[in-house]
N, C-alpha and C. Protein backbone atom coordinates (compact mmCIF):
# COMPACT_ATOMS: atom_id res chain seq x y z
N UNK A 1 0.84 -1.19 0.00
CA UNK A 1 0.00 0.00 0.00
C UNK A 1 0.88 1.25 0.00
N UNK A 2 0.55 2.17 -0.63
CA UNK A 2 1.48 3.50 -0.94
C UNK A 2 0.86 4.10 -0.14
N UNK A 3 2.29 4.84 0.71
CA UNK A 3 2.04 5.40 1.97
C UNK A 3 1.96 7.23 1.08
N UNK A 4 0.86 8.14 1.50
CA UNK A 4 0.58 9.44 1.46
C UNK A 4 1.86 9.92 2.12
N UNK A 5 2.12 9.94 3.13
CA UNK A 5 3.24 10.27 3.90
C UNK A 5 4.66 10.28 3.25
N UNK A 6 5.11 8.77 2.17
CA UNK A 6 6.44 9.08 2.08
C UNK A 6 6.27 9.95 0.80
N UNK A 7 4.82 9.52 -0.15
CA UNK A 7 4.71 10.58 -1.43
C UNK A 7 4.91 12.26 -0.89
N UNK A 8 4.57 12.83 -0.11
CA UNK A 8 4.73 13.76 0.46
C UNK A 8 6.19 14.36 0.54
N UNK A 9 6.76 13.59 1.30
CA UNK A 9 8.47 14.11 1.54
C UNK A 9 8.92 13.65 0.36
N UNK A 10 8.59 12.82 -0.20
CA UNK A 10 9.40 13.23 -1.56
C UNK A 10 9.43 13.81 -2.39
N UNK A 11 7.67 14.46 -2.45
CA UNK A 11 7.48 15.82 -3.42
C UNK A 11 8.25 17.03 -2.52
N UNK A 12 7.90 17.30 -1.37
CA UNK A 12 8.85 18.32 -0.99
C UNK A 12 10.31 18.01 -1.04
N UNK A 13 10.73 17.30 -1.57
CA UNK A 13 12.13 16.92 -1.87
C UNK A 13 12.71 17.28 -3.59
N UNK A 14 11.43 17.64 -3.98
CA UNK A 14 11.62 17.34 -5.33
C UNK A 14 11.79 19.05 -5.64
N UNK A 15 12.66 19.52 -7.12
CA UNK A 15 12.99 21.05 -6.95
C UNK A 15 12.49 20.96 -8.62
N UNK A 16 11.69 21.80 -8.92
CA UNK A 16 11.32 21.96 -10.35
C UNK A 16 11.76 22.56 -10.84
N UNK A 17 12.09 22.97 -11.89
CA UNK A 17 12.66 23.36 -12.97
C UNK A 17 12.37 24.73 -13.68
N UNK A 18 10.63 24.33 -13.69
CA UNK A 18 10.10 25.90 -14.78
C UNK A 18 8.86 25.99 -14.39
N UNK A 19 8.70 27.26 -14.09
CA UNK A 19 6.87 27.99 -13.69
C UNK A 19 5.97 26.57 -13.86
N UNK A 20 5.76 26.16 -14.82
CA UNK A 20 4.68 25.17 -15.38
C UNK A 20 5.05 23.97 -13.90
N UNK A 21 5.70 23.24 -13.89
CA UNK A 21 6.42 22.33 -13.51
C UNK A 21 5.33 22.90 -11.70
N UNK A 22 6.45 24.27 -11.87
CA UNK A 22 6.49 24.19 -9.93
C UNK A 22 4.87 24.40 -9.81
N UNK A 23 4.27 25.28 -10.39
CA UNK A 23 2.44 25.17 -10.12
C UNK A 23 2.16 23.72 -9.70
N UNK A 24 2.04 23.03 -10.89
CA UNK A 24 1.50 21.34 -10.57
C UNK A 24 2.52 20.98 -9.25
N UNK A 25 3.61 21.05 -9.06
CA UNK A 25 3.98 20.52 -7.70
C UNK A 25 3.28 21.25 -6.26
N UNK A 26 2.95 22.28 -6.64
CA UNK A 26 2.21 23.12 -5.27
C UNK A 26 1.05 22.12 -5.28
N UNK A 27 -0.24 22.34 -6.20
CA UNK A 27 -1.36 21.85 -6.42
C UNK A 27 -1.31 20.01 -6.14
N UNK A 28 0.13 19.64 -6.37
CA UNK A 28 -0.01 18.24 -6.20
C UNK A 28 0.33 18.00 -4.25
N UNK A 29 1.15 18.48 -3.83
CA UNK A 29 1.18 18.88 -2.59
C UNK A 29 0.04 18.82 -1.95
N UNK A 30 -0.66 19.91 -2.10
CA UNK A 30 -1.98 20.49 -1.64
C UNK A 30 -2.75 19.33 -1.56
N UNK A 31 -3.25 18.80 -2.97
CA UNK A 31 -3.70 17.68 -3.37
C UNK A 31 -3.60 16.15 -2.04
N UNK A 32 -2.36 15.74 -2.16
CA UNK A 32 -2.11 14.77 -1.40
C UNK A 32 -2.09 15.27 0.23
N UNK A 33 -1.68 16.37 0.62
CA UNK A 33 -2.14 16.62 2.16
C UNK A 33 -3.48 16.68 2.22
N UNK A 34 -4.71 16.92 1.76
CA UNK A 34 -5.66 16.64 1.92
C UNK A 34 -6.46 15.36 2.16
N UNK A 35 -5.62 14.06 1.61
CA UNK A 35 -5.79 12.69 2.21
C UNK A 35 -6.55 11.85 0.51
N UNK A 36 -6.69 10.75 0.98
CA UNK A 36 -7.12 9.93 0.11
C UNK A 36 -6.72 10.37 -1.22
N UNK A 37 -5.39 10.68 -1.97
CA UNK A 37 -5.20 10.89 -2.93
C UNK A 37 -5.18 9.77 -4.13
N UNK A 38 -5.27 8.65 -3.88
CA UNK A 38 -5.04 7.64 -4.84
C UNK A 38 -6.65 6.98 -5.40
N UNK A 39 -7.22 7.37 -4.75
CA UNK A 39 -8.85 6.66 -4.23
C UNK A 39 -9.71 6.74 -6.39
N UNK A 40 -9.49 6.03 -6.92
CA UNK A 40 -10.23 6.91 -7.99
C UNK A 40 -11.65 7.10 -8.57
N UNK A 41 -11.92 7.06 -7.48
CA UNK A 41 -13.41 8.07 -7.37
C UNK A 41 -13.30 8.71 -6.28
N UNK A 42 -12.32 9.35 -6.18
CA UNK A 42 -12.41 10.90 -5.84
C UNK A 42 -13.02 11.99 -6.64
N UNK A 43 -13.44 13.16 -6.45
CA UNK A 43 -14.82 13.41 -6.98
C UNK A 43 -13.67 15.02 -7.74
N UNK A 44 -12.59 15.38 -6.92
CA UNK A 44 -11.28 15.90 -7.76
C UNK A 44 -10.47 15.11 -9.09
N UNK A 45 -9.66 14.15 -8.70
CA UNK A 45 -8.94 13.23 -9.16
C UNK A 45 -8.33 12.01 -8.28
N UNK A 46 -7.19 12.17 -8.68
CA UNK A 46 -6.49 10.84 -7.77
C UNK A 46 -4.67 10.98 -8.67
N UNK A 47 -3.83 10.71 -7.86
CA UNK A 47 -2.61 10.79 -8.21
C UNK A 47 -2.49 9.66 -9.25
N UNK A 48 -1.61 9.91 -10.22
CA UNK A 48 -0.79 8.80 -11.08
C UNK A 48 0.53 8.64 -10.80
N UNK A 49 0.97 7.49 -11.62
CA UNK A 49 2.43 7.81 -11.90
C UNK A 49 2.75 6.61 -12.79
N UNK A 50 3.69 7.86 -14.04
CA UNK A 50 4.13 7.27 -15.02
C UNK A 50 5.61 7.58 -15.41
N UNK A 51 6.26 6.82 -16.46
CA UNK A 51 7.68 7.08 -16.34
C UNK A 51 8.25 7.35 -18.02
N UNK A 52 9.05 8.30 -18.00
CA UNK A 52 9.83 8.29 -19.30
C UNK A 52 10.88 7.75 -19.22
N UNK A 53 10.76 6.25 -20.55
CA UNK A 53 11.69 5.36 -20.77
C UNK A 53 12.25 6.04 -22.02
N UNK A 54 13.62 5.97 -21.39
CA UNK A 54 14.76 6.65 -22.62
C UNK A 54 16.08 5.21 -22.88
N UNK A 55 16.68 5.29 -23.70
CA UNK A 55 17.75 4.58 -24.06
C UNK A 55 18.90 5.57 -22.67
N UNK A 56 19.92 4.53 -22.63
CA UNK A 56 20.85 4.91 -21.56
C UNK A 56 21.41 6.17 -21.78
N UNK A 57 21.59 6.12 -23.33
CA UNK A 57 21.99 8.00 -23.49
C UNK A 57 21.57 9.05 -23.91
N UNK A 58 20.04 8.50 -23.20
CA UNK A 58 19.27 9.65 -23.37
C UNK A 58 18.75 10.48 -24.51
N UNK A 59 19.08 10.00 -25.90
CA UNK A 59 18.54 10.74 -27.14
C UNK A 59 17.27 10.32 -27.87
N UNK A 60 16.88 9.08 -27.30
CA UNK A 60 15.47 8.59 -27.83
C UNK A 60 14.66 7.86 -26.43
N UNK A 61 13.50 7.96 -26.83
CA UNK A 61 12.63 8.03 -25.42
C UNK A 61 11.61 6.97 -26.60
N UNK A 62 10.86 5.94 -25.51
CA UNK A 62 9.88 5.21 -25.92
C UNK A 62 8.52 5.93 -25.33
N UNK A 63 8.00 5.86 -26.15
CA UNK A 63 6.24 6.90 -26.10
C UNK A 63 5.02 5.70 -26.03
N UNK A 64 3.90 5.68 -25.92
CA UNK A 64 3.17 4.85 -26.02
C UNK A 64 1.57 5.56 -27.07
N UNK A 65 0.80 5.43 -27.66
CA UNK A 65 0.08 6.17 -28.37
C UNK A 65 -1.07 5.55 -27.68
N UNK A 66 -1.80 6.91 -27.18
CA UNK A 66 -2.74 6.05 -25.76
C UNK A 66 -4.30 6.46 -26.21
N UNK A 67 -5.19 5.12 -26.66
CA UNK A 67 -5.98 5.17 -27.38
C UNK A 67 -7.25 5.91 -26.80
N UNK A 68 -7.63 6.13 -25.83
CA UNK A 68 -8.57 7.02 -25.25
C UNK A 68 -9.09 8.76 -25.59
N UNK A 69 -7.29 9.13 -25.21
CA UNK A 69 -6.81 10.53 -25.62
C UNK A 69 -5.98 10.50 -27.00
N UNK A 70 -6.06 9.88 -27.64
CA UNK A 70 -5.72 10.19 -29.12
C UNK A 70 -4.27 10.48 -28.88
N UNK A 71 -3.43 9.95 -28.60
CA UNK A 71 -2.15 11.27 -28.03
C UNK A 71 -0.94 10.49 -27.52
N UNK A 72 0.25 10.71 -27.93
CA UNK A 72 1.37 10.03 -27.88
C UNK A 72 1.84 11.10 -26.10
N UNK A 73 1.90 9.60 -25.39
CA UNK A 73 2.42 10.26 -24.16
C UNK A 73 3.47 8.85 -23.85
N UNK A 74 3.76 9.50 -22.40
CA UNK A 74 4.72 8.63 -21.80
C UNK A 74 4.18 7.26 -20.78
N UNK A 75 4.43 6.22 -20.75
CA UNK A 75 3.83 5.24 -20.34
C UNK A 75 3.41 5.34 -18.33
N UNK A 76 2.34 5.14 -18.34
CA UNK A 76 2.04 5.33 -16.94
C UNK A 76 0.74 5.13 -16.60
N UNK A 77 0.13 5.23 -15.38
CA UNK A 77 -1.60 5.14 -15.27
C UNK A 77 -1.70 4.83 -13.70
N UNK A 78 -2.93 4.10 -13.24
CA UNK A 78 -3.48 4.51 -12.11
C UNK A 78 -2.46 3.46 -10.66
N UNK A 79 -2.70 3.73 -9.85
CA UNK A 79 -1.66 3.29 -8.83
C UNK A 79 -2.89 2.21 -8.44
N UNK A 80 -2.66 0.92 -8.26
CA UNK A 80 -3.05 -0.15 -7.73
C UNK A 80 -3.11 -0.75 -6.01
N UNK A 81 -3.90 -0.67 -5.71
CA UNK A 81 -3.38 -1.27 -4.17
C UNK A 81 -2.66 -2.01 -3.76
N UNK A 82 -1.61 -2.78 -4.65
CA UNK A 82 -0.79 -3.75 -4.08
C UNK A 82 0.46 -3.00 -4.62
N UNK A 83 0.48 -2.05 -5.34
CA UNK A 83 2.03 -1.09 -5.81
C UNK A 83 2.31 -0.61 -4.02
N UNK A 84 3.52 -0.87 -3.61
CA UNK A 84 4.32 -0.39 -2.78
C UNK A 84 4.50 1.41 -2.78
N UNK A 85 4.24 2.22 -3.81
CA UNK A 85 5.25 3.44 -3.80
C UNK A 85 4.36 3.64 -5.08
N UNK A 86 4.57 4.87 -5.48
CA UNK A 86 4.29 5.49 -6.93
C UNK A 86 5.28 4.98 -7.83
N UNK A 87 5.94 5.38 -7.76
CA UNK A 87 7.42 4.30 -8.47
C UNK A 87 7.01 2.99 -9.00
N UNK A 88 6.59 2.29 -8.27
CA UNK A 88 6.03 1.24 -8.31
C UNK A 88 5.29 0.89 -9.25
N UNK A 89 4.00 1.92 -9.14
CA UNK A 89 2.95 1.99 -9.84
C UNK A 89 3.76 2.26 -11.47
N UNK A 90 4.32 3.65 -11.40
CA UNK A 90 5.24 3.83 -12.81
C UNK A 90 5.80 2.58 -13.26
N UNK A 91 7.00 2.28 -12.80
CA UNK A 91 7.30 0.42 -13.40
C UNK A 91 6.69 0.06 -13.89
N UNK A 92 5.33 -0.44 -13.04
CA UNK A 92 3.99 -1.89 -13.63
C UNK A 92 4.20 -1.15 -15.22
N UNK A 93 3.02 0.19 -14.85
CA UNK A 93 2.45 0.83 -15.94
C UNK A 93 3.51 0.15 -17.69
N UNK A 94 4.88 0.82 -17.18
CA UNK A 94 5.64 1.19 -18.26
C UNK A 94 5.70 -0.67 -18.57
N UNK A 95 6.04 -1.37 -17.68
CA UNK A 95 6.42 -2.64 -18.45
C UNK A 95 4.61 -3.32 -19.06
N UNK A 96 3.58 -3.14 -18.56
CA UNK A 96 2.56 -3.21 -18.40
C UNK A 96 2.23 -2.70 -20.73
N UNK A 97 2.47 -1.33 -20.35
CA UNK A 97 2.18 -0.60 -21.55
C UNK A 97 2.96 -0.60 -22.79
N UNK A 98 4.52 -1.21 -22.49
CA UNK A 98 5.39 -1.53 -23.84
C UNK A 98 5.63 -2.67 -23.74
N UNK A 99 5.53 -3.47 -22.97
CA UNK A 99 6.30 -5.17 -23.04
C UNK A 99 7.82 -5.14 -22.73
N UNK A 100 8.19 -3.50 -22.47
CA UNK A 100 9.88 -3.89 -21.97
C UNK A 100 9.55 -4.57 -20.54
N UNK A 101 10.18 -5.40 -20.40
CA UNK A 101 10.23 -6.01 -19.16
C UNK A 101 11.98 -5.70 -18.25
N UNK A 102 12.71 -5.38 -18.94
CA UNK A 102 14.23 -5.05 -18.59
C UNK A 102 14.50 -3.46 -18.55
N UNK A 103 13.79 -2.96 -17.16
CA UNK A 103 13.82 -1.53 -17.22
C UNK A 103 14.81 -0.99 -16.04
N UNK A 104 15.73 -0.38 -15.83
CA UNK A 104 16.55 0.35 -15.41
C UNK A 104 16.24 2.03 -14.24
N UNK A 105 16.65 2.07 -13.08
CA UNK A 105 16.46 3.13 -12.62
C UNK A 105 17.52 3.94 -12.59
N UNK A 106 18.09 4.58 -13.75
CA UNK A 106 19.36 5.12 -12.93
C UNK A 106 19.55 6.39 -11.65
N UNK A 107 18.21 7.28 -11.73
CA UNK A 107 18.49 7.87 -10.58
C UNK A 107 17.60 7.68 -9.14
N UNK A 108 17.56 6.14 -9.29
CA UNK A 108 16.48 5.14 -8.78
C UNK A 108 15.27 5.96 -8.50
N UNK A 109 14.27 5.81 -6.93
CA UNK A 109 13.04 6.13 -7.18
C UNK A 109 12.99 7.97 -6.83
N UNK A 110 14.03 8.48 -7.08
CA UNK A 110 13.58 10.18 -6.98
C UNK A 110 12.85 10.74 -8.46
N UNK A 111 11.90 11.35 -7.99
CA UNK A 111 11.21 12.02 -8.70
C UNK A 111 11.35 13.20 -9.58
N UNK A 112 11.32 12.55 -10.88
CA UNK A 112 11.96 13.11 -12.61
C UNK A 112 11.02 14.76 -12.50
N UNK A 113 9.59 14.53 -12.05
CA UNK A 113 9.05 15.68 -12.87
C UNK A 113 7.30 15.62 -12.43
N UNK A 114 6.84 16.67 -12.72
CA UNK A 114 5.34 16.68 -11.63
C UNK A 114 4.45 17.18 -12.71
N UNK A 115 3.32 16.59 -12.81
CA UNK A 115 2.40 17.44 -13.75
C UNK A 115 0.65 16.91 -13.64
N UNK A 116 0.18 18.20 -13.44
CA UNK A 116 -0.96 18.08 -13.21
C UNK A 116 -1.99 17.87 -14.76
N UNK A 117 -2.96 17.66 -14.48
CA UNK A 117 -3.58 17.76 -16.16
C UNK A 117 -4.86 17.28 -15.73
N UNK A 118 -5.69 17.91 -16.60
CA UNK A 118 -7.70 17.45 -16.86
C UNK A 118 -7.41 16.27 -17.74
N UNK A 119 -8.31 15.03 -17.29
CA UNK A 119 -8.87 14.06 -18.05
C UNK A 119 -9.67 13.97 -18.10
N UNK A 120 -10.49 14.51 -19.67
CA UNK A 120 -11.86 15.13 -20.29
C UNK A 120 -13.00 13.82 -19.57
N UNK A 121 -13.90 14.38 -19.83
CA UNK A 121 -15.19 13.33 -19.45
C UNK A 121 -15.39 12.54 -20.58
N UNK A 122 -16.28 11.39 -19.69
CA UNK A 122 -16.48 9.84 -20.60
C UNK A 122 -17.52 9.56 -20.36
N UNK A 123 -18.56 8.81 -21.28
CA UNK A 123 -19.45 8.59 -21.17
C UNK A 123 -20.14 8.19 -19.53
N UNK A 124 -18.84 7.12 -18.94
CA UNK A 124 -19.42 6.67 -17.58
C UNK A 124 -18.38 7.53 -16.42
N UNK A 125 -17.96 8.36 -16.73
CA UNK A 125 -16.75 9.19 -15.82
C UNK A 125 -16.65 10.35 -15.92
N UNK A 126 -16.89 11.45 -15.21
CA UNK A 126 -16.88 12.70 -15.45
C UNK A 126 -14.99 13.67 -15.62
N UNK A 127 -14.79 14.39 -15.89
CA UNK A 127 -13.67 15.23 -15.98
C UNK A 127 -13.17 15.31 -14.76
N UNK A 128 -12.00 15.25 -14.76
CA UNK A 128 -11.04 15.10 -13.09
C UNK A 128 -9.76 15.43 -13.59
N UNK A 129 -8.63 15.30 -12.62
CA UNK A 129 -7.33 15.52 -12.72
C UNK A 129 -6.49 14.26 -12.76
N UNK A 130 -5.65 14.35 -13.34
CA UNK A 130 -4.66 13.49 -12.61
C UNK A 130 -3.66 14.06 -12.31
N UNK A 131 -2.90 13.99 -10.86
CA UNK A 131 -2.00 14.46 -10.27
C UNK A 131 -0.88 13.60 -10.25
N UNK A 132 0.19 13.68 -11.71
CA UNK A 132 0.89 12.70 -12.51
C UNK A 132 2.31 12.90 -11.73
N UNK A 133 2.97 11.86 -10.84
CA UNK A 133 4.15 12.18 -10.56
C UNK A 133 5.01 11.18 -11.81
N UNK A 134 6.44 11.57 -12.34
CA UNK A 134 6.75 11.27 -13.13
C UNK A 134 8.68 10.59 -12.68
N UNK A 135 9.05 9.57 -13.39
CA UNK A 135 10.23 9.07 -12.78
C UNK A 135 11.00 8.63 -14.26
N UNK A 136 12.39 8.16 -13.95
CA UNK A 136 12.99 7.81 -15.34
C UNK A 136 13.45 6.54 -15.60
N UNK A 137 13.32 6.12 -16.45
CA UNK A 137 13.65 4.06 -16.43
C UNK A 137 14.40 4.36 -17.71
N UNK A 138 15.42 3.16 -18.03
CA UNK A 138 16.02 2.98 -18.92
C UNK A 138 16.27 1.77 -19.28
N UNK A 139 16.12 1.45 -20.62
CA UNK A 139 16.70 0.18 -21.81
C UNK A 139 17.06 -0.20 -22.43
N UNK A 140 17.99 -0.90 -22.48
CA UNK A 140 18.47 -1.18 -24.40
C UNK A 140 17.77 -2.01 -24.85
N UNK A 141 16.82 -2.73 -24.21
CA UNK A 141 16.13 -3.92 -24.95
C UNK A 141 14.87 -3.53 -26.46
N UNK A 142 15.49 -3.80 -27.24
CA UNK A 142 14.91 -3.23 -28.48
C UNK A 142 12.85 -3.58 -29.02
N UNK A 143 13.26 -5.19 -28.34
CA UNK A 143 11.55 -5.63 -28.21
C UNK A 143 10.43 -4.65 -27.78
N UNK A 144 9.49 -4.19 -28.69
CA UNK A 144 8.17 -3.91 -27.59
C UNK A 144 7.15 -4.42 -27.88
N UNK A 145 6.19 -4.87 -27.06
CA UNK A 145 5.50 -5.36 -26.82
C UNK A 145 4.28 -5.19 -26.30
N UNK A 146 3.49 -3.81 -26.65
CA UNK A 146 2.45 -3.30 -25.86
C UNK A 146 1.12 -4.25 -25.50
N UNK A 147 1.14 -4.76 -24.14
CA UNK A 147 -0.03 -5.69 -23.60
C UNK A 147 -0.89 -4.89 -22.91
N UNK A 148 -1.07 -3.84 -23.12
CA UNK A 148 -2.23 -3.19 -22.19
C UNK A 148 -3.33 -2.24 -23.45
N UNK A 149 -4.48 -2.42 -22.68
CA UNK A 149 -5.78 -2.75 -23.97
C UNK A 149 -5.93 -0.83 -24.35
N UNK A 150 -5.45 0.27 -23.56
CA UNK A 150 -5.44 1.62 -23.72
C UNK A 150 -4.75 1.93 -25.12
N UNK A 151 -3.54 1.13 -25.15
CA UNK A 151 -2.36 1.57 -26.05
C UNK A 151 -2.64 0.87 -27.54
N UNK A 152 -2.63 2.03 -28.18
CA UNK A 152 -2.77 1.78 -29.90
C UNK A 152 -1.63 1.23 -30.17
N UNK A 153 -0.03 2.21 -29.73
CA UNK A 153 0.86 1.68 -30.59
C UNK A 153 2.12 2.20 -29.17
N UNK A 154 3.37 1.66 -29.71
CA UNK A 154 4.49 2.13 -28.69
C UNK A 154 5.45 2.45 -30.15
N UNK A 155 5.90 3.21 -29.52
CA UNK A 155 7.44 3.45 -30.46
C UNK A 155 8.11 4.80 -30.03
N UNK A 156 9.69 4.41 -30.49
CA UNK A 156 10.79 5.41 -29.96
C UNK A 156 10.98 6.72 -30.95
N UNK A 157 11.38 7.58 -30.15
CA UNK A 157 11.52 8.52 -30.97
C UNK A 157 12.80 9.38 -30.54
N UNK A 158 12.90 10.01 -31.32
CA UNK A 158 14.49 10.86 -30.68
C UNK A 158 13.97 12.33 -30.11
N UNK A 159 14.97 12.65 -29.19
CA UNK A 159 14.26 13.93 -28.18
C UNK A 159 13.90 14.87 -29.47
N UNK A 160 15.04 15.19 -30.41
CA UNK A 160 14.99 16.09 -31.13
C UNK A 160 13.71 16.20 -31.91
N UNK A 161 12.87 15.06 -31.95
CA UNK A 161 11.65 14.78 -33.59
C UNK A 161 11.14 15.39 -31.96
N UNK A 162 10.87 15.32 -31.48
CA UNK A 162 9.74 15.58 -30.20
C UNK A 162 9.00 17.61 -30.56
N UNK A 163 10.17 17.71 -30.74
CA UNK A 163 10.28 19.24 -31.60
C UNK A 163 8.76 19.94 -32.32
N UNK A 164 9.45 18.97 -33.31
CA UNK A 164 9.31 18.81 -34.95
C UNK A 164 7.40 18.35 -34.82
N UNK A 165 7.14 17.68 -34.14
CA UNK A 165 5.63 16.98 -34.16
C UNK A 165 4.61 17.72 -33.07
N UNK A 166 3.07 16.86 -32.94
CA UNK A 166 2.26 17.22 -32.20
C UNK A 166 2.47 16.72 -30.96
N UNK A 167 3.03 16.89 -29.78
CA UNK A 167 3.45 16.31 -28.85
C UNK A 167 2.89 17.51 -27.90
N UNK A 168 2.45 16.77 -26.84
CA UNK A 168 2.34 17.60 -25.63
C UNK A 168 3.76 18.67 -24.80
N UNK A 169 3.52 19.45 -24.23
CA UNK A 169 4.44 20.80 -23.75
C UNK A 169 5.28 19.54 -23.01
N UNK A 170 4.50 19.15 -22.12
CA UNK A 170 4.71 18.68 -20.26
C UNK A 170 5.38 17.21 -21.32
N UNK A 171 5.15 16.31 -22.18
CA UNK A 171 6.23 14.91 -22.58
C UNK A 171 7.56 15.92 -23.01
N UNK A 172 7.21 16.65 -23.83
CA UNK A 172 8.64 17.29 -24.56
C UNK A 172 9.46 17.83 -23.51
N UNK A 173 8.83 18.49 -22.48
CA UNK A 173 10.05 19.00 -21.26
C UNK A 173 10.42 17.87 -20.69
N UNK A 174 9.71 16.46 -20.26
CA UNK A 174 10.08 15.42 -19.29
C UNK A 174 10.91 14.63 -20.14
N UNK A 175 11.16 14.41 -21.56
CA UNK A 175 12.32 14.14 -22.50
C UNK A 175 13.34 14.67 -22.69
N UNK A 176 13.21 15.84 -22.61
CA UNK A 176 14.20 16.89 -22.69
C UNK A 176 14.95 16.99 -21.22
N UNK A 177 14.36 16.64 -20.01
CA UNK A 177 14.91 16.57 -19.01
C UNK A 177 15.67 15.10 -18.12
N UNK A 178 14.88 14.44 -19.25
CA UNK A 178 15.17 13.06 -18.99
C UNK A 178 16.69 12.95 -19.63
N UNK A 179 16.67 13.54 -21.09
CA UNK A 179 18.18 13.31 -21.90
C UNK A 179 19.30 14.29 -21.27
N UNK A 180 18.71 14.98 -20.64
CA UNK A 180 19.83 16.26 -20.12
C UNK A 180 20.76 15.12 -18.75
N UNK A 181 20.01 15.02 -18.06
CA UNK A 181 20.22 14.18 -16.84
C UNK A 181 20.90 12.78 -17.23
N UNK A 182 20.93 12.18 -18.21
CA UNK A 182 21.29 10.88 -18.88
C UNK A 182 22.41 11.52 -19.23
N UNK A 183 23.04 12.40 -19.83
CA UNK A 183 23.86 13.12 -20.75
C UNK A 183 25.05 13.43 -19.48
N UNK A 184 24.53 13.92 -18.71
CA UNK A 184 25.32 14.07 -17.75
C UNK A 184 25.98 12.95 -16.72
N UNK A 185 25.32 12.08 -16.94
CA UNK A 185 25.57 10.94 -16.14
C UNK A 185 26.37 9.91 -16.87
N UNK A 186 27.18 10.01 -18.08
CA UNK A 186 27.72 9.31 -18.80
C UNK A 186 29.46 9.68 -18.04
């Protein structure tokens, strides 16, 4: 069971980067001191956590094309009651959503990046948040294998095409921050 408590000190542990970034970390804060953050029928949202899988040096990142929202994001989704940690939850998700099963922590479970976001309404679910904490895994294993029924398609891309295409603000900064941090760690 994922303790509220250690998600807590580790968001206040966590130092953001850019305006966008530090908002969603206040609001995610806020969010989780208020209690029952994972619950998802909470009548706000409920926390996620998902992870950007990059190659070890950081210049191409695996995406997942997530059939709900039409929209190439980074692999992740709802925290389960038997996930230990958010981290946790990120892992399942990512091996869950590409079929890598050989995933890597190099700056083990500290927290890559914070982002809040609306997930529009559904026929049986109304509009809510998800309060997305975000972490970094790495692979060389070239196989993917997407087994989870959300995902249209998986595939890699290089930070740079991230640019160039329709990609969300909040994937292109958590790639871009993911390869910076990889880059440096060589």
């Amino acid at each position: 069971m994922i303790s509220p408590e250690k998600l807590l000190a580790d968001l206040r542990a966590h130092r953001p980067q850019v305006a966008a970034e530090e908002a969603s970390l206040a609001r995610l804060i806020a969010f989780v001191a208020e209690g029952d953050p994972f619950r998802r029928g909470h009548p706000v949202g409920h926390v996620t956590g998902s992870a950007m899988v990059a190659r070890p040096h950081g210049r191409e990142v695996l995406l997942v094309h997530h059939r709900r929202l039409d929209r190439w994001l980074q692999p992740g989704g709802h925290t389960d009651p038997d996930d230990a940690s958010v981290f946790a939850t990120a892992r399942r998700e990512a091996m869950e959503e590409t079929g890598v099963a050989n995933l890597r922590a190099p700056i083990g479970e500290t927290i890559l990046d914070v982002d809040v976001h609306e997930i529009p309404q559904r026929p049986k679910e109304p509009a809510h948040w998800h309060f997305d904490v975000r972490y970094l895994l790495t692979t060389e294993e070239r196989e993917i294998r997407p087994q989870a029924l959300e995902v249209r398609g998986v595939s890699w891309f290089s930070v740079a095409e991230l640019s160039t295409g329709d990609f969300d603000a909040s994937v292109i900064r958590l790639a871009r921050r993911a390869a910076a941090l990889l880059s440096e760690t060589r």
